[in-house]
Protein backbone atom coordinates (compact mmCIF):
# COMPACT_ATOMS: atom_id res chain seq x y z
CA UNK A 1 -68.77 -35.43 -10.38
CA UNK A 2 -66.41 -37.73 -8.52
CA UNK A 3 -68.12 -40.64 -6.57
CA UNK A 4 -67.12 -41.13 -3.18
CA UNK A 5 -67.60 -43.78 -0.35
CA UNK A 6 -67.32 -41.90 3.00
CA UNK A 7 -66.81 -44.95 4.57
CA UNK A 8 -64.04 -46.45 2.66
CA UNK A 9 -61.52 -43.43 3.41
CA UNK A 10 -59.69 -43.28 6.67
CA UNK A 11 -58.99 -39.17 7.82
CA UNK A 12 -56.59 -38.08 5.33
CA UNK A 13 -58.93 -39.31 2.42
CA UNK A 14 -61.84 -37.49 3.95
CA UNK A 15 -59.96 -34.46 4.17
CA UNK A 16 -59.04 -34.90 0.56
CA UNK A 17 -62.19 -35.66 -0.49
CA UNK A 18 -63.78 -32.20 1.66
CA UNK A 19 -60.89 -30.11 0.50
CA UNK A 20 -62.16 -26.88 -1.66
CA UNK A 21 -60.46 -25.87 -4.81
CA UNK A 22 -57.58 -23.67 -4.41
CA UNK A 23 -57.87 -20.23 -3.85
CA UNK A 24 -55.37 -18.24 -5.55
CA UNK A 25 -53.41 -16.17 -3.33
CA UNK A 26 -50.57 -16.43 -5.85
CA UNK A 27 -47.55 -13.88 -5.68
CA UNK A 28 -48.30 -11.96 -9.17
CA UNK A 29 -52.28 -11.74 -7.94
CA UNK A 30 -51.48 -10.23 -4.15
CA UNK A 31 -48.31 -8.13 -5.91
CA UNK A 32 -51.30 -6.67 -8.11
CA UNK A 33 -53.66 -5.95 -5.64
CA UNK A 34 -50.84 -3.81 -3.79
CA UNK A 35 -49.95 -1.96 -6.84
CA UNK A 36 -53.84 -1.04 -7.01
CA UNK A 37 -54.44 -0.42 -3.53
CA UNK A 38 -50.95 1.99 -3.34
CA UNK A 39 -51.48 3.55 -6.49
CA UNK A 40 -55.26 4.88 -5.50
CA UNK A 41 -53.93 6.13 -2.40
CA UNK A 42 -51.44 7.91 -3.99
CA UNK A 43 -53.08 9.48 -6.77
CA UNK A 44 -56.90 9.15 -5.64
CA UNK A 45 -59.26 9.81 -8.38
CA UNK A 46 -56.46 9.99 -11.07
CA UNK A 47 -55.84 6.65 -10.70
CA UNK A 48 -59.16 5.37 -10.41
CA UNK A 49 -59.84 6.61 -13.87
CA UNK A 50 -57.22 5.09 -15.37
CA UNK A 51 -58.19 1.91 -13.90
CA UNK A 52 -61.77 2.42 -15.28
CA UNK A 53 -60.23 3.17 -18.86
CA UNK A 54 -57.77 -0.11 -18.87
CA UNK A 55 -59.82 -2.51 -17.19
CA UNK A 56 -64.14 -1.11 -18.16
CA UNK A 57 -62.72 0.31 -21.41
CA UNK A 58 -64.35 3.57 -20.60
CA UNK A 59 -63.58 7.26 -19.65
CA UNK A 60 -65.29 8.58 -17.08
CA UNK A 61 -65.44 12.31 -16.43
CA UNK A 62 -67.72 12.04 -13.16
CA UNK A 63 -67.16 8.50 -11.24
CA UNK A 64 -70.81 9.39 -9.69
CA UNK A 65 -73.74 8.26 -10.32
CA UNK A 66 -76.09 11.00 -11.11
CA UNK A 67 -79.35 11.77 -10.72
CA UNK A 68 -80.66 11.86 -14.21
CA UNK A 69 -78.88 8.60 -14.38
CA UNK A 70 -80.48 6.91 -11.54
CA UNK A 71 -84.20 8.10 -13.39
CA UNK A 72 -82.90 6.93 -16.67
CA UNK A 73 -82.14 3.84 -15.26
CA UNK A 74 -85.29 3.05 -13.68
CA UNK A 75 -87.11 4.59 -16.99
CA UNK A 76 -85.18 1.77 -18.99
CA UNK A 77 -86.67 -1.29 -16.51
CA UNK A 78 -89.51 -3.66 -17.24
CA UNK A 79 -92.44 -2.93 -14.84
CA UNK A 80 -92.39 -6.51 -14.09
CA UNK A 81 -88.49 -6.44 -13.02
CA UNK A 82 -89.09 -3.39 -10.71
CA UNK A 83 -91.62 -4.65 -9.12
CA UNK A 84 -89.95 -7.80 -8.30
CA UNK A 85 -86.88 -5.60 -6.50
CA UNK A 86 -89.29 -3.90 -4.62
CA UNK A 87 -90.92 -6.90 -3.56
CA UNK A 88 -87.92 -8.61 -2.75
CA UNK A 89 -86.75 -5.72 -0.79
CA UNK A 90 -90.06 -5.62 1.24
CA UNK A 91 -89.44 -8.87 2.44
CA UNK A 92 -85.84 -8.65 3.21
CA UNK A 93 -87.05 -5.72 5.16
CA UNK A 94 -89.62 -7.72 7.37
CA UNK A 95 -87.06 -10.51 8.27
CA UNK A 96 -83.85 -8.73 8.68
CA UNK A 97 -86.26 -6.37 11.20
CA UNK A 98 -87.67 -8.51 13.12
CA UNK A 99 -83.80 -10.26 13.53
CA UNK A 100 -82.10 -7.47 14.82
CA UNK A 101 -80.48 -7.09 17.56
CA UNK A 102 -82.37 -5.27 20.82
CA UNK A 103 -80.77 -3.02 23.50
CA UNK A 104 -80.38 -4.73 26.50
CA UNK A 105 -80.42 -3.14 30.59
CA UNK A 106 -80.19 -5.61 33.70
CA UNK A 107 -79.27 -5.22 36.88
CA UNK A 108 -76.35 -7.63 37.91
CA UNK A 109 -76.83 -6.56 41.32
CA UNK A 110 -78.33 -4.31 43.36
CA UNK A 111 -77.73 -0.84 42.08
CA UNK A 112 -75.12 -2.07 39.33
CA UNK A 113 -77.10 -1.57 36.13
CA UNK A 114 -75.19 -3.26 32.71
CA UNK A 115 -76.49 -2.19 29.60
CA UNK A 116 -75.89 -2.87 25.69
CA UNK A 117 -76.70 0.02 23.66
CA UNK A 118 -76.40 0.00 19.96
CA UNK A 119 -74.70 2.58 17.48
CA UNK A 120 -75.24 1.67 13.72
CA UNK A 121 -71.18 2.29 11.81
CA UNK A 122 -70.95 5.69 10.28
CA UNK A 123 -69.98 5.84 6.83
CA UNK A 124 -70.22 1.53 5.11
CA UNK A 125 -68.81 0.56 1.67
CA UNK A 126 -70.97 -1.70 -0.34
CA UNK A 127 -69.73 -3.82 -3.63
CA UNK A 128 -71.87 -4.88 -6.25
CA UNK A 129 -70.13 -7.31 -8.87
CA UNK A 130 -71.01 -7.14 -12.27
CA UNK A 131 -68.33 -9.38 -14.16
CA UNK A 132 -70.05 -12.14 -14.98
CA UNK A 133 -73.49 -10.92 -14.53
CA UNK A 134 -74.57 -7.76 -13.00
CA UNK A 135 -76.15 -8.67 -9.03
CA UNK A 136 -78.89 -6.42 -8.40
CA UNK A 137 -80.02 -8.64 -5.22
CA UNK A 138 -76.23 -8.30 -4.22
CA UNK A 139 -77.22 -4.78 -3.75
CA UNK A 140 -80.87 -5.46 -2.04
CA UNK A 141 -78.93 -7.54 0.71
CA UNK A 142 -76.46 -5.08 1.09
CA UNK A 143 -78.81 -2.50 1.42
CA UNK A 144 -81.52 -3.26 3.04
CA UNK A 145 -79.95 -4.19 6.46
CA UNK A 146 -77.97 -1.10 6.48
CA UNK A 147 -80.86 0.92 6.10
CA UNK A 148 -82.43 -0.81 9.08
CA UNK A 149 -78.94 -0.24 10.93
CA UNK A 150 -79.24 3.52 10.35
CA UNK A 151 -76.33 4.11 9.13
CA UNK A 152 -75.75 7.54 8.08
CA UNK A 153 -73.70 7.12 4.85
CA UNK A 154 -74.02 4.05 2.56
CA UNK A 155 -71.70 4.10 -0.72
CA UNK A 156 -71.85 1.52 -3.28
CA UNK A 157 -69.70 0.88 -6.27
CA UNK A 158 -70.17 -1.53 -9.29
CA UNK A 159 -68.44 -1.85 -12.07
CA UNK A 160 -69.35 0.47 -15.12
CA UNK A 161 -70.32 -1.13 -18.40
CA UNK A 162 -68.59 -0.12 -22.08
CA UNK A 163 -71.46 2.19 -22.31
CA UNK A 164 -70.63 4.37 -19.76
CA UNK A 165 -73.65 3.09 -17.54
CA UNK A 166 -73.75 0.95 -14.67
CA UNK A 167 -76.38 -1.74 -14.96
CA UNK A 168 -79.91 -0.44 -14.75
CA UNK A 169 -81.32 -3.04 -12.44
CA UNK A 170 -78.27 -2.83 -9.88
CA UNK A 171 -78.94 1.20 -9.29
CA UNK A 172 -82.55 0.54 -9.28
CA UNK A 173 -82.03 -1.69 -6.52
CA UNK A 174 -79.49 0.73 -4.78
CA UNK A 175 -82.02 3.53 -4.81
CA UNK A 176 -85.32 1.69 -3.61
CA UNK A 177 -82.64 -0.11 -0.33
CA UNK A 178 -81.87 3.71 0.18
CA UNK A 179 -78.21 3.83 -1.07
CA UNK A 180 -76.81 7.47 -0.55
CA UNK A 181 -74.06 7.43 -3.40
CA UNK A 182 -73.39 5.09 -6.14
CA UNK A 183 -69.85 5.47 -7.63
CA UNK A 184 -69.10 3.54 -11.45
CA UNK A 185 -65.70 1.26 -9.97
CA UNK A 186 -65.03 -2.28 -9.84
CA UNK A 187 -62.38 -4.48 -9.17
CA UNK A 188 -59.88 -3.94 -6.69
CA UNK A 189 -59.44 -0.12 -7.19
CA UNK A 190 -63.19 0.07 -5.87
CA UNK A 191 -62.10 -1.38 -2.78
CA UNK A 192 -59.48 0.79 -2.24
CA UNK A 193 -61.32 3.90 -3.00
CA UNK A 194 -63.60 3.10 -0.15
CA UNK A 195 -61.17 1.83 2.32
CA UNK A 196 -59.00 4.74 1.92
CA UNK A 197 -60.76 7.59 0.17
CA UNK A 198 -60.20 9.56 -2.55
CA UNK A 199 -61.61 13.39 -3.61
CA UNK A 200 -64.39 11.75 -4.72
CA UNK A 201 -65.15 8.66 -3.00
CA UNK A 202 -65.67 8.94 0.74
CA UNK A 203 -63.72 6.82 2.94
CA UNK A 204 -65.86 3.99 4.52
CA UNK A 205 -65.74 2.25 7.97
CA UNK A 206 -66.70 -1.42 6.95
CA UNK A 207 -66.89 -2.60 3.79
CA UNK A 208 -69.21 -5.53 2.31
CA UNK A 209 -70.01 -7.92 -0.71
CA UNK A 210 -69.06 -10.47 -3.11
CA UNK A 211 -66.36 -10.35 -5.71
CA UNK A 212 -63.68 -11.75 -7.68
CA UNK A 213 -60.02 -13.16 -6.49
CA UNK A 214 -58.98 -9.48 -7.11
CA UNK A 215 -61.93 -7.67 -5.16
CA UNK A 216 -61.45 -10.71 -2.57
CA UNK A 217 -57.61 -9.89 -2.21
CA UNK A 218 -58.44 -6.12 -2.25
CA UNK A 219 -60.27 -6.53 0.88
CA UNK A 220 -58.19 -8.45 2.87
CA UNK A 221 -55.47 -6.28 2.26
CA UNK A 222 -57.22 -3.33 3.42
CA UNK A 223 -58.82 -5.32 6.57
CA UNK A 224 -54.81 -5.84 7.78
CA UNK A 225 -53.95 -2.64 7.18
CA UNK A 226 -54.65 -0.35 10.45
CA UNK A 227 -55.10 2.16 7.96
CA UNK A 228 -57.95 0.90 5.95
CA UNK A 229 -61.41 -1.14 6.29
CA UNK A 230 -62.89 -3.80 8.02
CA UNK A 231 -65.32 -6.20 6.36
CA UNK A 232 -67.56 -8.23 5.77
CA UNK A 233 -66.02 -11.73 6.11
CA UNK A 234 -63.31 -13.52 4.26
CA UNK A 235 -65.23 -14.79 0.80
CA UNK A 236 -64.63 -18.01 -1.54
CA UNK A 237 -66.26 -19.01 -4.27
CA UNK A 238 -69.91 -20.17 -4.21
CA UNK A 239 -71.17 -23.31 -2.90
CA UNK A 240 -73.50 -25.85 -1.72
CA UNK A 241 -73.90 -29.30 -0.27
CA UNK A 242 -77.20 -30.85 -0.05
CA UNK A 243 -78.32 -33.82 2.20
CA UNK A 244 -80.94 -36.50 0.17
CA UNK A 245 -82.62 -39.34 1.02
CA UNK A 246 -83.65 -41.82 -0.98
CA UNK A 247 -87.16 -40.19 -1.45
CA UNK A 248 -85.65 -37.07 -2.78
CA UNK A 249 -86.73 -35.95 -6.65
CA UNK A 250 -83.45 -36.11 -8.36
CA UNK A 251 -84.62 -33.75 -10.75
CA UNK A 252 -84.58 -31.13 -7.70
CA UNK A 253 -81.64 -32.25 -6.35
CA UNK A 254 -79.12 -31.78 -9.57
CA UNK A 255 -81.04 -28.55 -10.08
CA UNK A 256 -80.23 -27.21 -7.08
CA UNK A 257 -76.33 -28.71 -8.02
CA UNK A 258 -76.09 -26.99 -10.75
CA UNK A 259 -77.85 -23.63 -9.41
CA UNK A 260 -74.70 -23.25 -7.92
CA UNK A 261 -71.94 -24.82 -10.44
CA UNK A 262 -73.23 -22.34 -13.02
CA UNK A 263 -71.38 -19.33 -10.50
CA UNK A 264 -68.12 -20.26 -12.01
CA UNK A 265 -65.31 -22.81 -12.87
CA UNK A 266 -64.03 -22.96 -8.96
CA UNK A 267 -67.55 -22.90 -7.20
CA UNK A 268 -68.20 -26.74 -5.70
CA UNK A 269 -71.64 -28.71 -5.14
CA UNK A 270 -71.60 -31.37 -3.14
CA UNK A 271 -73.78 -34.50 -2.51
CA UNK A 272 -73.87 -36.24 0.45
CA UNK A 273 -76.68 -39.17 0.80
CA UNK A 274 -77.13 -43.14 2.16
CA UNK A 275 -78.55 -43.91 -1.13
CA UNK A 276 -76.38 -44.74 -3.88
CA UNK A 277 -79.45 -44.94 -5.90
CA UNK A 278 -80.42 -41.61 -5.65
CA UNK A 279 -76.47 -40.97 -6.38
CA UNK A 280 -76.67 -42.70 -9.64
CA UNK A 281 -80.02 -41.06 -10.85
CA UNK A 282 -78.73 -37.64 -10.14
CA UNK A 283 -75.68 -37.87 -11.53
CA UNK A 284 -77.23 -38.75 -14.87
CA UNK A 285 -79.60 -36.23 -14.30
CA UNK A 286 -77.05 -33.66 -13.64
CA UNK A 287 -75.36 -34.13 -16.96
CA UNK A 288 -78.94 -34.16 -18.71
CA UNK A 289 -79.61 -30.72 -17.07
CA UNK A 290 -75.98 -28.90 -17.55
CA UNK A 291 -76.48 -29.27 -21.29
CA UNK A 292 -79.62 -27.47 -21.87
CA UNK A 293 -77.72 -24.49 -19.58
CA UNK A 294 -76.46 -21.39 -21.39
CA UNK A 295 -73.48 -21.42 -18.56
CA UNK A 296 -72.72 -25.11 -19.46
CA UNK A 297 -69.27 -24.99 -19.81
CA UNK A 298 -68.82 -23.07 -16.50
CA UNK A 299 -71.09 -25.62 -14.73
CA UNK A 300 -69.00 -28.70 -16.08
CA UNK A 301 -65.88 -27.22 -15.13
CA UNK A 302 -67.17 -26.38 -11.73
CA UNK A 303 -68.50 -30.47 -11.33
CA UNK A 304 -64.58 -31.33 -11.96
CA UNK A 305 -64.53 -30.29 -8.56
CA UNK A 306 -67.58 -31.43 -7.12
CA UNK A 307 -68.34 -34.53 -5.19
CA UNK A 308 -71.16 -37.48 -4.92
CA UNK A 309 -70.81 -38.85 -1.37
CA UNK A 310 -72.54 -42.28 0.27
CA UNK A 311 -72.71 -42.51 3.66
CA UNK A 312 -74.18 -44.81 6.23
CA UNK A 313 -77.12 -42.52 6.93
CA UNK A 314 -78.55 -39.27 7.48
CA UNK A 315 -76.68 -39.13 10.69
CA UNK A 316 -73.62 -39.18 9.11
CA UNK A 317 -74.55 -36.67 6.39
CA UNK A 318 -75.00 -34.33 9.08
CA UNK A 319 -71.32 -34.80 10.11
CA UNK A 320 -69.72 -34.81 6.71
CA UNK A 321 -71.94 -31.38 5.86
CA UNK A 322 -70.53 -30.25 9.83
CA UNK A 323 -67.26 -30.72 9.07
CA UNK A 324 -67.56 -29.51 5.73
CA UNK A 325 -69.77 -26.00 7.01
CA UNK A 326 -70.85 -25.22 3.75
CA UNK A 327 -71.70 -21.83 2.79
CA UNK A 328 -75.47 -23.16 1.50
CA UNK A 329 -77.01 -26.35 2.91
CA UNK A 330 -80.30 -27.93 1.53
CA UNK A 331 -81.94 -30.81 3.22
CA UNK A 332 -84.40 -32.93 0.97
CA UNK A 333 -85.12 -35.37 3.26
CA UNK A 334 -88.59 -37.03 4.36
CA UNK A 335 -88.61 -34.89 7.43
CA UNK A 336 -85.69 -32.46 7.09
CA UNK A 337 -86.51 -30.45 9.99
CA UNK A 338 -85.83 -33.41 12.12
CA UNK A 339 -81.88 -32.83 11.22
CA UNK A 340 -81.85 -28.98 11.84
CA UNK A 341 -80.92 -29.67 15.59
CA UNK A 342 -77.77 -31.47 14.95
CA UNK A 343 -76.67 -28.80 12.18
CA UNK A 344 -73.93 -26.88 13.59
CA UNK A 345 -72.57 -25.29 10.75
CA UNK A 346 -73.83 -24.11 7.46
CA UNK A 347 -74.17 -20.15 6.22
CA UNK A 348 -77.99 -20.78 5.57
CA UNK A 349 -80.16 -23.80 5.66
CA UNK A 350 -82.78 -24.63 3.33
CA UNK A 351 -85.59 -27.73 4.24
CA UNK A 352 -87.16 -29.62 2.04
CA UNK A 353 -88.18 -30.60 -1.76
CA UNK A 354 -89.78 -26.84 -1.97
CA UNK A 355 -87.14 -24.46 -0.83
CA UNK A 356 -84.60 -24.09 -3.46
CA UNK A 357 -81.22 -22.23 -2.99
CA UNK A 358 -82.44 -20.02 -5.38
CA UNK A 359 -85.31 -18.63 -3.00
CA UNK A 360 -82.68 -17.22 -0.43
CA UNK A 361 -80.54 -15.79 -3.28
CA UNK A 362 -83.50 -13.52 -4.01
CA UNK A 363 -86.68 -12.83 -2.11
CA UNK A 364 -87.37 -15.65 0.85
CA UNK A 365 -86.08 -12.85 3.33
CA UNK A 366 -83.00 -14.09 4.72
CA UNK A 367 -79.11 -12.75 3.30
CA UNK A 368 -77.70 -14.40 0.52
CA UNK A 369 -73.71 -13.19 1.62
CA UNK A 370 -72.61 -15.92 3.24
CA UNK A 371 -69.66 -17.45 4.96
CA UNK A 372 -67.94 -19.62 2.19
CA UNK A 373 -64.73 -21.92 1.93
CA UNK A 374 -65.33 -23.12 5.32
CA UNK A 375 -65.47 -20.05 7.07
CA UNK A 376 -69.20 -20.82 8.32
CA UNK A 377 -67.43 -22.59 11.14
CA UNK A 378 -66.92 -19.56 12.73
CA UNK A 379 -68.84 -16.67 10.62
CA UNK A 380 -72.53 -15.71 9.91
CA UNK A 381 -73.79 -14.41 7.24
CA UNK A 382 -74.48 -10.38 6.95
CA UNK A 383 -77.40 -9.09 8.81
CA UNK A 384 -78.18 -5.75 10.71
CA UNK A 385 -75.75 -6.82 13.54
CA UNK A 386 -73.31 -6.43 10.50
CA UNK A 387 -73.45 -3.03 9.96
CA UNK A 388 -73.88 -2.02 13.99
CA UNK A 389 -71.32 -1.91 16.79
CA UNK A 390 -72.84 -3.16 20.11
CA UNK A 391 -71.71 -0.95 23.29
CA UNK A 392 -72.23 -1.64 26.68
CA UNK A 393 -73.22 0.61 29.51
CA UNK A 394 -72.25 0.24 33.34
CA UNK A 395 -73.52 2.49 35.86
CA UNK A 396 -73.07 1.77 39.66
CA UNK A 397 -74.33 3.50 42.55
CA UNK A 398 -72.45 3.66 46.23
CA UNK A 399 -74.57 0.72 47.22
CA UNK A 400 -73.53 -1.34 43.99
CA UNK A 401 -69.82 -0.88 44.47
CA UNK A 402 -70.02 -1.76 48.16
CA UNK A 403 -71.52 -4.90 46.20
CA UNK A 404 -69.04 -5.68 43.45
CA UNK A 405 -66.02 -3.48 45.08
CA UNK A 406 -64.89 -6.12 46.60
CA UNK A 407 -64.76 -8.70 43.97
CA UNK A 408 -62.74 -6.31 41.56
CA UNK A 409 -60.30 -5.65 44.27
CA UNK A 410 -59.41 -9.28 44.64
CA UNK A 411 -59.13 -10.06 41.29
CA UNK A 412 -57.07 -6.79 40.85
CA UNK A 413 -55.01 -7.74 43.54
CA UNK A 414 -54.53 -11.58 42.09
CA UNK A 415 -53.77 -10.17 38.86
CA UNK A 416 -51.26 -7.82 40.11
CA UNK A 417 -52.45 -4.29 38.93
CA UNK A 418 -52.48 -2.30 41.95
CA UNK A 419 -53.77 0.93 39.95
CA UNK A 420 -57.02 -1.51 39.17
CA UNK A 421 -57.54 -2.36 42.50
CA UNK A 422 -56.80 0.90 44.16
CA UNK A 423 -59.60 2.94 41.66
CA UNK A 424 -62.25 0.43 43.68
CA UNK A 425 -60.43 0.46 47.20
CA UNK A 426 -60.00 4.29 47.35
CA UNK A 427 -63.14 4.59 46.77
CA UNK A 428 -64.44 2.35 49.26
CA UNK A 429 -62.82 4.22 51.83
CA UNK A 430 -64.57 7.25 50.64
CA UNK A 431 -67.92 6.36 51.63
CA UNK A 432 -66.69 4.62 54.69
CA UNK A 433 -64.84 8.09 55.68
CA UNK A 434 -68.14 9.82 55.56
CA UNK A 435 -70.51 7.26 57.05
């Protein structure tokens, strides 16, 4: 991990020294996606077959998910490992509940009632990666908070293994969240099927979830096509950035590091803390760690990119992980909560030496799809709001117009749309005709 003195660089060095590894957006990748995308559209479930066959290495004569499937699947699991799903899911459940959003009905004025009514999205698209590792808790978050949303169609696709099977925990997961139809796709021709449709695959609304540079340029390709999808948020490749202080256990700390360098060669930890004692001792301990990993080599590649960063003080971590906005941020700090007020960006925070990353990838409750590469700035991460459209209401009574008329008309009239003004005035002069 590169060493860093925040207050040696002047702006362009901190931008350099902030900047994420390259996403690849490269002309043969984006010509590749297109290809995908146009050829499922044009030949639906023909081509989605082939895909399956050149990229899975198997032939699929039913891209659903069956029944006896699903209770073969679940036949196959450990006790232990269902269990831990359902738990999981039970306590996604209680905190993504309790953190929707409500209806809301006030009165503005008298007799102008404003209202916000909410309708969950018809028909949502989840992915579920399985490249590197298959993501059953990719498909808990997913699921769960669409459940809650009411949403009257949830598809999911994951990639199918050589076997002809799609991993056992991932549809276990799917059925217990209440997934209506799991389809055997990955990759980019997933996306596509549930953007656009196919005889098969149903065409979705919004879609959601993780995946690789393909899946990632699959969906925004369909989200700037009028034609297709919206989704989730724009994605990057894992990360984290944790704040220490001097106290911290830097056993913890490069744990939680490499929790997150062990995603894959482009993820990127970071370290930002006034110590440059507790720098040096996790470094080494970092190194110690990453060899004992079976994902070693992914991990070390992934610290090529990574950073160790001294600062003043805790302060100033807080504005190197703002401007930053990291997709995961831990705080191991003597009192971390007392920095939660002055965090203004960050997918999901995580206080203190007993609250591992690893928690809120799994069963704490909260969402582990996040807002990565920055885009925390401005995104959150998935929740029931997600997969709902919020509407609002007006109604107005004689008395409430002859309240508010009079404002619209003036801005109307300032604004120069005469049609605006005149629905309010005309009717103004209605109720004064008949008084």
């Amino acid at each position: 991990m590169k060493r860093i003195d925040w207050n040696t660089l002047d702006y362009a060095g901190r931008e350099a020294a902030l900047a994420r590894p390259a996403q690849s957006r490269a002309t043969q990748l984006r010509e590749g996606v297109e290809a995908i995308v146009a050829d499922v559209r044009a030949r639906g479930d023909a081509a989605l077959r082939e895909f399956t066959q050149r990229y899975d290495g198997t032939s699929l004569d039913e891209l659903a998910v069956s029944d006896e499937e699903f209770t073969a699947a679940e036949a196959r699991l450990a006790p232990e490992l269902k269990a831990a799903v359902r738990e999981a899911a039970a306590r996604i459940d209680t905190f993504h509940r309790a953190a929707q959003p409500m209806p809301v009905a006030v009165d503005t004025a008298p007799g102008v009632r404003v209202e916000r009514v909410l309708r969950p999205i018809r028909r949502v698209g989840l992915y579920v990666p399985a490249g590197g590792a298959p993501l059953p808790s990719t498909a808990i978050m997913l699921g769960v908070p669409a459940a809650i949303a009411g949403c009257r169609e949830v598809v999911l696709c994951t990639p199918v293994q050589a076997n002809g099977r799609c991993d056992d925990a991932v549809l276990f997961a799917a059925k217990v969240t209440g997934v209506h139809r799991v389809f055997k796709l990955g990759g980019a021709q997933a996306i596509a099927a549930m953007a656009y449709g196919t005889d098969s695959v149903p065409r979705c609304d919004k879609l959601f979830g993780p995946g690789n540079a393909w899946v990632t340029e699959a969906k925004l390709q369909v989200a700037g096509d009028p034609a297709g999808a919206a989704i989730d948020m724009p994605a990057g490749p894992s990360e984290v950035l944790v704040i220490a202080d001097g106290a911290a256990d830097p056993r913890f700390v490069a744990a939680d590091l490499l929790s997150q360098a062990e995603h894959g060669p482009d993820s990127q930890v970071l370290l930002v803390s006034p110590s440059s004692d507790l720098l040096d001792r996790v470094a080494d301990e970092v190194e110690r760690q990453r060899r004992e990993l079976p994902r070693a080599e992914v991990a070390a590649k992934a610290l090529g990119e990574s950073r160790l960063v001294q600062v003043r003080d805790l302060a100033e971590a807080v504005e190197v992980s703002n401007r930053y906005a990291p997709e995961h941020l831990i705080i191991q700090t003597a009192d971390p909560r007392a920095l939660l007020d002055d965090v203004e960006s960050a997918g999901s925070v995580f206080l203190g030496e007993w609250t591992p990353e690893s928690v809120g990838d799994y069963c704490s409750g909260s969402n582990h799809v996040l807002p990565t590469y920055g885009y925390a700035r401005s995104y959150s991460g998935v929740s029931v709001a997600s997969f709902q459209k919020q509407v609002t209401v007006q109604e107005v009574s004689a008395e409430g117009l002859r309240n508010i008329g009079p404002c619209a008309a003036t801005l109307a009239e300032a604004e120069q749309l005469e049609a605006h003004r005149r629905a309010v005035t005309l009717r103004l002069a209605a109720m004064d005709a008949v008084a």
